[in-house]
Structures are given as C-alpha cells and as structure tokens.
PDB file of N, CA and C in Angstrom:
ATOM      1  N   UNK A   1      56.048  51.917 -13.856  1.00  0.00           N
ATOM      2  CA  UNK A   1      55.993  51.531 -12.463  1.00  0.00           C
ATOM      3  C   UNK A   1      54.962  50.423 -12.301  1.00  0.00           C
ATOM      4  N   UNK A   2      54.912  49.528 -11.292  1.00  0.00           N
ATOM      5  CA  UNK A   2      54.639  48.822 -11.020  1.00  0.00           C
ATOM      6  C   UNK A   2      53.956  48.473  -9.448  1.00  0.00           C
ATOM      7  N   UNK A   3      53.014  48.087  -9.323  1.00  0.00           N
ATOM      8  CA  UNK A   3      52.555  47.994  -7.861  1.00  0.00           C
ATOM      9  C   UNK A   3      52.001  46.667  -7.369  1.00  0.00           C
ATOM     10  N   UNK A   4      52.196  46.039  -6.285  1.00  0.00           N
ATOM     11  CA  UNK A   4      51.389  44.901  -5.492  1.00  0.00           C
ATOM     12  C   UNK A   4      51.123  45.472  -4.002  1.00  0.00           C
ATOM     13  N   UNK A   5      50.087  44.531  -3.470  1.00  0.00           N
ATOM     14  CA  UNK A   5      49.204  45.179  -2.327  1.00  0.00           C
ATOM     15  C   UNK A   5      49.850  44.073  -1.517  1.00  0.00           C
ATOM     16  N   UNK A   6      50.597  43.845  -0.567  1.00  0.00           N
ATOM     17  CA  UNK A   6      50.383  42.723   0.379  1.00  0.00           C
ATOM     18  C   UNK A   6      49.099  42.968   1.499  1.00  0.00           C
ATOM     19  N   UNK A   7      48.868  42.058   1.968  1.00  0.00           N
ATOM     20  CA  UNK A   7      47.270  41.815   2.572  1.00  0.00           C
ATOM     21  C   UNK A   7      46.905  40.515   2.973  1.00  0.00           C
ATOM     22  N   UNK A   8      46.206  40.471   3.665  1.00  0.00           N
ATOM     23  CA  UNK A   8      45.348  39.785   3.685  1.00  0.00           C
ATOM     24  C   UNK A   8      43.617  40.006   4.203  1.00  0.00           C
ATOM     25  N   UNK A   9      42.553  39.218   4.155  1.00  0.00           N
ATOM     26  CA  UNK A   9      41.374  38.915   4.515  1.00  0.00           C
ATOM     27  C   UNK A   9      40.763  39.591   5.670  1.00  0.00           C
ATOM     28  N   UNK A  10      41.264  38.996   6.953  1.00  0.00           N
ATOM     29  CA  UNK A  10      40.903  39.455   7.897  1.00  0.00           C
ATOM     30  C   UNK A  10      41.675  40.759   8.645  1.00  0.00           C
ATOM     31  N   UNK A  11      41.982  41.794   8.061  1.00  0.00           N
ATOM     32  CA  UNK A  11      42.611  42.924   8.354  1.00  0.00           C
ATOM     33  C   UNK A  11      42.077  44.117   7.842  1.00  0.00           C
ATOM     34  N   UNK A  12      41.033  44.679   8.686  1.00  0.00           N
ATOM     35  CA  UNK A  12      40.353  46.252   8.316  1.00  0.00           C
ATOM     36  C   UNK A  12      40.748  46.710   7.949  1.00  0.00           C
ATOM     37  N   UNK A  13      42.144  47.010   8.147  1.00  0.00           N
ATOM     38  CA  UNK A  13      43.238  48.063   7.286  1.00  0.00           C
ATOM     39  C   UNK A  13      43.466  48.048   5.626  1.00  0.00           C
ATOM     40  N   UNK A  14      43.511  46.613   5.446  1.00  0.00           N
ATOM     41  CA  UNK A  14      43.222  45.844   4.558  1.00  0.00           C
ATOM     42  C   UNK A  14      42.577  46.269   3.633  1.00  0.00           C
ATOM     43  N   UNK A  15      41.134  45.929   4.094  1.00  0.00           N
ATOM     44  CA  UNK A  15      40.371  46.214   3.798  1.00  0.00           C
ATOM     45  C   UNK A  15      39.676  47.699   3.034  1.00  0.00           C
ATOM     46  N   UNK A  16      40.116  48.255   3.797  1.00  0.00           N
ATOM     47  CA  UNK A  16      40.029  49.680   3.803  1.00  0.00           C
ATOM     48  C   UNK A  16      40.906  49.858   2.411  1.00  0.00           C
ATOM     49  N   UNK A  17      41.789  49.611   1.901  1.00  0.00           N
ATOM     50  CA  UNK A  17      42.471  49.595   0.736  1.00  0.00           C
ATOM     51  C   UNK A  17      42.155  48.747   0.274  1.00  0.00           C
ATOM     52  N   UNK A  18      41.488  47.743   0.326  1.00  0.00           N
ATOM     53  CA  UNK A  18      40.815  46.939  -0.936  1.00  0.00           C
ATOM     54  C   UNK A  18      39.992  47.797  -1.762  1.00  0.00           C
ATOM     55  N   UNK A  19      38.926  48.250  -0.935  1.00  0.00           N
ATOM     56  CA  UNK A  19      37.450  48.900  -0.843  1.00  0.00           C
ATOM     57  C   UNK A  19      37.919  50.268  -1.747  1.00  0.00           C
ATOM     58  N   UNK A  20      39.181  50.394  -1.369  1.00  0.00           N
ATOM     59  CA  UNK A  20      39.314  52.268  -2.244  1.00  0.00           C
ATOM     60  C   UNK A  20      40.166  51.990  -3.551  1.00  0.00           C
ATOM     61  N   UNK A  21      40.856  50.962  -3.838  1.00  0.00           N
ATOM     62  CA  UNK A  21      41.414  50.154  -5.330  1.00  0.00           C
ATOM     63  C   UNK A  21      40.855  50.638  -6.460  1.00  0.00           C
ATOM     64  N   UNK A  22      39.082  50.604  -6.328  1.00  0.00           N
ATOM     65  CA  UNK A  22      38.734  50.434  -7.774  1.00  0.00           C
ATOM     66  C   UNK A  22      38.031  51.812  -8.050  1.00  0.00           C
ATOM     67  N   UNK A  23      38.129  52.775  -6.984  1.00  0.00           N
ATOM     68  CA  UNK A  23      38.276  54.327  -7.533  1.00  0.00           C
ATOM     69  C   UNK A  23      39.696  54.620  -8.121  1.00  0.00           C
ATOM     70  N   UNK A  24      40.988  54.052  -8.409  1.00  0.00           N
ATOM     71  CA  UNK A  24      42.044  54.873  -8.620  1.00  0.00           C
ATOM     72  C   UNK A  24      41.986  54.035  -9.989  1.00  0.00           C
ATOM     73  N   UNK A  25      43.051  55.293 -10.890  1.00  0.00           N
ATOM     74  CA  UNK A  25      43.166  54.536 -12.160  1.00  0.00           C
ATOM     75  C   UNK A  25      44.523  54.196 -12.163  1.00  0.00           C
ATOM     76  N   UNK A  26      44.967  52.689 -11.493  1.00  0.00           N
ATOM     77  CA  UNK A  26      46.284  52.197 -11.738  1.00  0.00           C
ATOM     78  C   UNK A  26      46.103  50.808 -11.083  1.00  0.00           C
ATOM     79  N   UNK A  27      46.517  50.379 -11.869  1.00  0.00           N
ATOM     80  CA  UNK A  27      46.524  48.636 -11.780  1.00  0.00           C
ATOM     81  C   UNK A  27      47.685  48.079 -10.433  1.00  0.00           C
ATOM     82  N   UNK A  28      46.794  47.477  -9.527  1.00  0.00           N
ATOM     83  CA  UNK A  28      47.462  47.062  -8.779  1.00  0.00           C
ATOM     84  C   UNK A  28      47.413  45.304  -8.416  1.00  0.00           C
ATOM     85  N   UNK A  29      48.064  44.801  -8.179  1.00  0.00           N
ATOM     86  CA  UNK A  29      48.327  43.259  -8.245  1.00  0.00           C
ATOM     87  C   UNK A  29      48.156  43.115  -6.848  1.00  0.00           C
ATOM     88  N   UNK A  30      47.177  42.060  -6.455  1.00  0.00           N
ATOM     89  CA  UNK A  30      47.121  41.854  -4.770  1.00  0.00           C
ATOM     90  C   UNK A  30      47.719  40.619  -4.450  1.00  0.00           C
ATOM     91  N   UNK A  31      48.545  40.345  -3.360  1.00  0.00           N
ATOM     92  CA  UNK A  31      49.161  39.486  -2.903  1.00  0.00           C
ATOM     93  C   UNK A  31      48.850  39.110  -1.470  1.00  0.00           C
ATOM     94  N   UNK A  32      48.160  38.223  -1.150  1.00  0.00           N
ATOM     95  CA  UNK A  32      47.170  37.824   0.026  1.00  0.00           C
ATOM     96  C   UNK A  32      48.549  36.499   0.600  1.00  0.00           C
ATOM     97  N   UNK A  33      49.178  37.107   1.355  1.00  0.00           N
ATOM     98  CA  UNK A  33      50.120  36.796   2.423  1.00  0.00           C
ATOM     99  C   UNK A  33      49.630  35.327   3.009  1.00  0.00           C
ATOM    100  N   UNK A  34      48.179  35.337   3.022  1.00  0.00           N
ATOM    101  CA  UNK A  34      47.600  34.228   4.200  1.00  0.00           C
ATOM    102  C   UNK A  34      47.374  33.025   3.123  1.00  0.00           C
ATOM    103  N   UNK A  35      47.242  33.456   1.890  1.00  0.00           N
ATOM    104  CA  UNK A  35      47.307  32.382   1.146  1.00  0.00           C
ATOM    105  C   UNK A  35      48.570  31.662   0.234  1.00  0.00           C
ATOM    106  N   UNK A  36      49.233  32.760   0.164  1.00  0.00           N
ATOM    107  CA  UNK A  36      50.563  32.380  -0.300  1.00  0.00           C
ATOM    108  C   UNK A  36      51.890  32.960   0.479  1.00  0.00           C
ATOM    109  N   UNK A  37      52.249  31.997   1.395  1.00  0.00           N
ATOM    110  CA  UNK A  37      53.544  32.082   2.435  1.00  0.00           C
ATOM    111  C   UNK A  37      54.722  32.724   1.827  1.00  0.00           C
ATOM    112  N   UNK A  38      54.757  32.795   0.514  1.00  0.00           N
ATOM    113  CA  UNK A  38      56.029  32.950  -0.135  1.00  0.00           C
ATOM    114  C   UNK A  38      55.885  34.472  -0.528  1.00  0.00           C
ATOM    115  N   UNK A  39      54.560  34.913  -0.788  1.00  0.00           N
ATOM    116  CA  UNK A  39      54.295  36.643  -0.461  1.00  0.00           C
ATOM    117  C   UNK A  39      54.721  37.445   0.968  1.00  0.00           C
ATOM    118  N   UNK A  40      54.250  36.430   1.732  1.00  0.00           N
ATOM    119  CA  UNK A  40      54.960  36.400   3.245  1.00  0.00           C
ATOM    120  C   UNK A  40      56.590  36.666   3.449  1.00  0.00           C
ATOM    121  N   UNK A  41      57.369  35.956   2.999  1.00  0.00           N
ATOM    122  CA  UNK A  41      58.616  35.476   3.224  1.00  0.00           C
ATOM    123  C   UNK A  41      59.244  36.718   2.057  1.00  0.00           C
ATOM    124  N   UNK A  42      58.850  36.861   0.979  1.00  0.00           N
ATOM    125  CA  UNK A  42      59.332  38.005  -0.266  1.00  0.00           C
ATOM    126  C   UNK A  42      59.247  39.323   0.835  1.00  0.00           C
ATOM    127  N   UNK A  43      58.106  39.733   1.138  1.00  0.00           N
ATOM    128  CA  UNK A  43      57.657  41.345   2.364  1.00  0.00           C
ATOM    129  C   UNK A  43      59.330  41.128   3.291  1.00  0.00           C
ATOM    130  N   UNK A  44      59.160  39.410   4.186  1.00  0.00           N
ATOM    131  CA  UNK A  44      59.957  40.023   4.962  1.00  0.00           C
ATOM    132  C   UNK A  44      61.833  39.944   4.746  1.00  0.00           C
ATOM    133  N   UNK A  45      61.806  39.233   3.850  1.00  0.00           N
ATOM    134  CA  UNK A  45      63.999  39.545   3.014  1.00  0.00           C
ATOM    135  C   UNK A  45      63.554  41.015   2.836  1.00  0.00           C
ATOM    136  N   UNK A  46      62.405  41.396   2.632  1.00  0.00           N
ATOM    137  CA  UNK A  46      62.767  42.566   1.703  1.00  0.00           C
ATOM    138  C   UNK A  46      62.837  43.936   2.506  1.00  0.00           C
ATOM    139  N   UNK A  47      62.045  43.882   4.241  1.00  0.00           N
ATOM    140  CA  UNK A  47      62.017  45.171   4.680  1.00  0.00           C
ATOM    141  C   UNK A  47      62.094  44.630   6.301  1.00  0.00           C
ATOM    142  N   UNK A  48      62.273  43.121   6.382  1.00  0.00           N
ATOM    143  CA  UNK A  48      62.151  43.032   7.766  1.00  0.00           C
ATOM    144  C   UNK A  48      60.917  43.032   8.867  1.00  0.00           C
ATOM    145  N   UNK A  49      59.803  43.093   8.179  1.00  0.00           N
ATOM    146  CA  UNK A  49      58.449  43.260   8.451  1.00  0.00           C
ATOM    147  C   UNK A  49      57.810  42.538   8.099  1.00  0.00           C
ATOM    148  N   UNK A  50      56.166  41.921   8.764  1.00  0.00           N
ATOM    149  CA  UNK A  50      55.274  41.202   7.857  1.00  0.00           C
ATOM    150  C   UNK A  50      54.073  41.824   7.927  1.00  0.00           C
ATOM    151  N   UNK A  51      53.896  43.225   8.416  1.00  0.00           N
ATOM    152  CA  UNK A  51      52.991  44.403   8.545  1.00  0.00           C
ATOM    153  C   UNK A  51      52.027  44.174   7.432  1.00  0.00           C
ATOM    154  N   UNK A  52      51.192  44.514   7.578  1.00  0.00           N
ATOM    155  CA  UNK A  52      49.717  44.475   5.959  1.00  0.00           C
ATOM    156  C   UNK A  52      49.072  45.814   6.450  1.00  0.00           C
ATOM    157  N   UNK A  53      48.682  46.340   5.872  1.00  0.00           N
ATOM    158  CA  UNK A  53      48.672  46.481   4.334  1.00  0.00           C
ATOM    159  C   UNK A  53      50.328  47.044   3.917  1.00  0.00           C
ATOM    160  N   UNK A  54      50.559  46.668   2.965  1.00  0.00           N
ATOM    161  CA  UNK A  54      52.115  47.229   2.253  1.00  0.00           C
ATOM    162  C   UNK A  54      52.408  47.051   0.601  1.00  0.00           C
ATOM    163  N   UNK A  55      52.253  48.318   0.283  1.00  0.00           N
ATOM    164  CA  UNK A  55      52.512  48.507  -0.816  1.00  0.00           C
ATOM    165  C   UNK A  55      54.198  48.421  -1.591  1.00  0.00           C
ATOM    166  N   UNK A  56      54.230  47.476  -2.332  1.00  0.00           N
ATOM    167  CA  UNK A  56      55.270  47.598  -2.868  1.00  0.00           C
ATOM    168  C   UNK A  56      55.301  48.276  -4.267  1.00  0.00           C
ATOM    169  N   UNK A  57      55.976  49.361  -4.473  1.00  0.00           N
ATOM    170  CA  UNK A  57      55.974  50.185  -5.726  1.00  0.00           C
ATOM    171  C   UNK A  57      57.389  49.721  -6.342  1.00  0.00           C
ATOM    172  N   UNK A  58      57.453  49.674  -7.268  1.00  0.00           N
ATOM    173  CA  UNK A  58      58.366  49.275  -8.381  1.00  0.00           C
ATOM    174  C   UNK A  58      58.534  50.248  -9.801  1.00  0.00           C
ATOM    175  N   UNK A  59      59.903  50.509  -9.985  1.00  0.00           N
ATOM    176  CA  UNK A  59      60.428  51.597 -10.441  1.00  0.00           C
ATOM    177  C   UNK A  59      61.578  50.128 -11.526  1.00  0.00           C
ATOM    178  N   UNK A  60      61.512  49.645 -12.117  1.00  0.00           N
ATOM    179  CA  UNK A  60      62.645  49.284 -12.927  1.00  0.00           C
ATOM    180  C   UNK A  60      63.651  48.352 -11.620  1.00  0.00           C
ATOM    181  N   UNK A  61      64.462  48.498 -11.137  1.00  0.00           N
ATOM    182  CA  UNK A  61      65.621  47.989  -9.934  1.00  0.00           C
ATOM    183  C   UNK A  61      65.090  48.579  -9.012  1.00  0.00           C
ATOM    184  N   UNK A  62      64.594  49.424  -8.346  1.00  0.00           N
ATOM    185  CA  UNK A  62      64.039  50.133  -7.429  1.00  0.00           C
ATOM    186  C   UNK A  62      62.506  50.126  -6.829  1.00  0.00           C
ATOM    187  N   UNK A  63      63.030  49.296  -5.576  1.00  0.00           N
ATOM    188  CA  UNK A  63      61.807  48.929  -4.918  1.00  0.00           C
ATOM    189  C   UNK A  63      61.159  49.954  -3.868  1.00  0.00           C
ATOM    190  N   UNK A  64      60.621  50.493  -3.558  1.00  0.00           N
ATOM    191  CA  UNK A  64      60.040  51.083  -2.221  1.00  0.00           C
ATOM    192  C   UNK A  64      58.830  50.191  -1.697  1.00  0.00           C
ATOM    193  N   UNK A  65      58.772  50.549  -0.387  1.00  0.00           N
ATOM    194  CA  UNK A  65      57.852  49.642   0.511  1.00  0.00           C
ATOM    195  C   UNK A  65      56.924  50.747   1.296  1.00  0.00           C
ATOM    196  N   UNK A  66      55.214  50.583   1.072  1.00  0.00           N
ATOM    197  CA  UNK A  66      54.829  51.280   1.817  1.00  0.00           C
ATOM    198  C   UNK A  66      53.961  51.076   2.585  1.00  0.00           C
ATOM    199  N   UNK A  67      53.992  51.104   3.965  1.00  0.00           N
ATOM    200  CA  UNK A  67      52.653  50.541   4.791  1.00  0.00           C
ATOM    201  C   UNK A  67      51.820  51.743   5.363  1.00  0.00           C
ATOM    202  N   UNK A  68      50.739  51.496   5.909  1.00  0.00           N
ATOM    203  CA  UNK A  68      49.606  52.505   6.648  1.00  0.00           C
ATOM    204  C   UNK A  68      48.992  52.479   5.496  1.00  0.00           C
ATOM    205  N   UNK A  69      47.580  52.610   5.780  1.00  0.00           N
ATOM    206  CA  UNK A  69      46.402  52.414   4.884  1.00  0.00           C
ATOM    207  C   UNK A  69      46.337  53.530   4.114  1.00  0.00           C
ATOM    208  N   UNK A  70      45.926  54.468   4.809  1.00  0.00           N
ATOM    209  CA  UNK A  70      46.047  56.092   5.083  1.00  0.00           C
ATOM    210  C   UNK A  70      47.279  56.630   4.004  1.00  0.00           C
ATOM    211  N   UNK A  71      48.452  55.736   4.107  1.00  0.00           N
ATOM    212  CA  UNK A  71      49.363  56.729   3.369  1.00  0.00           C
ATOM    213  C   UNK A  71      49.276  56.094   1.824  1.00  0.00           C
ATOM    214  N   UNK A  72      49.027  54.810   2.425  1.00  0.00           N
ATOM    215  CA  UNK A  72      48.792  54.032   0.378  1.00  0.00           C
ATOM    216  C   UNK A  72      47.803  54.490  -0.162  1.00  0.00           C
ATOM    217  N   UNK A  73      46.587  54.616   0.580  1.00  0.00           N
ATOM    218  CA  UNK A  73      45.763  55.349  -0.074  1.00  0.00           C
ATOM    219  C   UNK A  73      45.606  56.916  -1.038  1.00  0.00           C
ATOM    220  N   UNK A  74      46.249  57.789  -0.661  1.00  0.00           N
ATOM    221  CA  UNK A  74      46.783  59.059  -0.412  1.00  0.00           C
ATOM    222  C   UNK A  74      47.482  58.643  -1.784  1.00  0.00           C
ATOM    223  N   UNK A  75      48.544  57.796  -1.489  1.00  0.00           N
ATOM    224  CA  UNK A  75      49.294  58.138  -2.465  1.00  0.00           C
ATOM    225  C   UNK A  75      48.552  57.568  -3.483  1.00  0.00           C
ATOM    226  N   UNK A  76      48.313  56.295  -3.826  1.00  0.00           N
ATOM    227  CA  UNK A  76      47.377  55.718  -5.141  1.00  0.00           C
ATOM    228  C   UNK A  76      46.108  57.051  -5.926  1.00  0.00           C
ATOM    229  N   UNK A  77      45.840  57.374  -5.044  1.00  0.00           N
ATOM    230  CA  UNK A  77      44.849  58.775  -5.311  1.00  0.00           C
ATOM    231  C   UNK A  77      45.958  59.712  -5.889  1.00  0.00           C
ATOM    232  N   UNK A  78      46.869  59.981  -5.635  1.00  0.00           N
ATOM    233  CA  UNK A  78      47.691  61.308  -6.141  1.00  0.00           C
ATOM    234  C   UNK A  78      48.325  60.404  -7.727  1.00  0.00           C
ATOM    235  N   UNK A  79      47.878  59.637  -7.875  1.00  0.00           N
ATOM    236  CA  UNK A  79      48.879  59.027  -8.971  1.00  0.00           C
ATOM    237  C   UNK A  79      48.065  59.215 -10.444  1.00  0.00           C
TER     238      UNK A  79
END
C-alpha cells in the first residue's frame, strides 16, 4: 500500500496531520496542492473535491480517498 497527504501550508487541519506523521511508522508522500496545481486537479477527477487534508491510500488499482484530520489520523495510528 501506498499513501500521499494532500495539503497544504496554511490549513490547521493540515497541520495537525503534519505534526502527528512522524509518530507513525509508514511512509507517507506529501502533496502540497498550493504548490503544485496538478496535485490540485489529480484530488479533484478523482473525488470531486479539493478538501485538505486528504489522504489518498493506494492498494495496487484501488484507490480510496480520505479526508478529516481526526479520521487520517486514527487510521495512520492503527496501521
């Protein structure tokens, strides 16, 4: 499996999952929306949203999308 963070800078929520990243043991790839438009534009073909924080988990062909700080967090901790 596979994971990226969409995000950006000025978003507490954000933040808040930046800040809790480097307690979990699983590599996650961050993708900062505000700096690259095309992280932007990938989030929204893909769920219709440009919401941050959003975790995209990757399974092989199988994408899931997850937003709320609270629940990415949660889950990165259970992993």
């Amino acid at each position: 499996m596979t994971y990226a963070l969409y995000y950006h800078d000025y978003c507490p929520f954000c933040q808040r999952v930046l800040m809790a990243l480097p307690s979990f043991d699983v590599e996650v790839e961050k993708r900062n929306v505000m700096q690259n438009p095309e992280f932007r534009k990938q989030q929204q073909a893909a769920t219709g949203r440009t919401t941050v924080p959003c975790l995209l988990i990757e399974d092989g062909d199988k994408q899931e999308w997850m937003y709320e700080s609270g629940d990415i967090i949660r889950y990165l901790k259970s992993l």
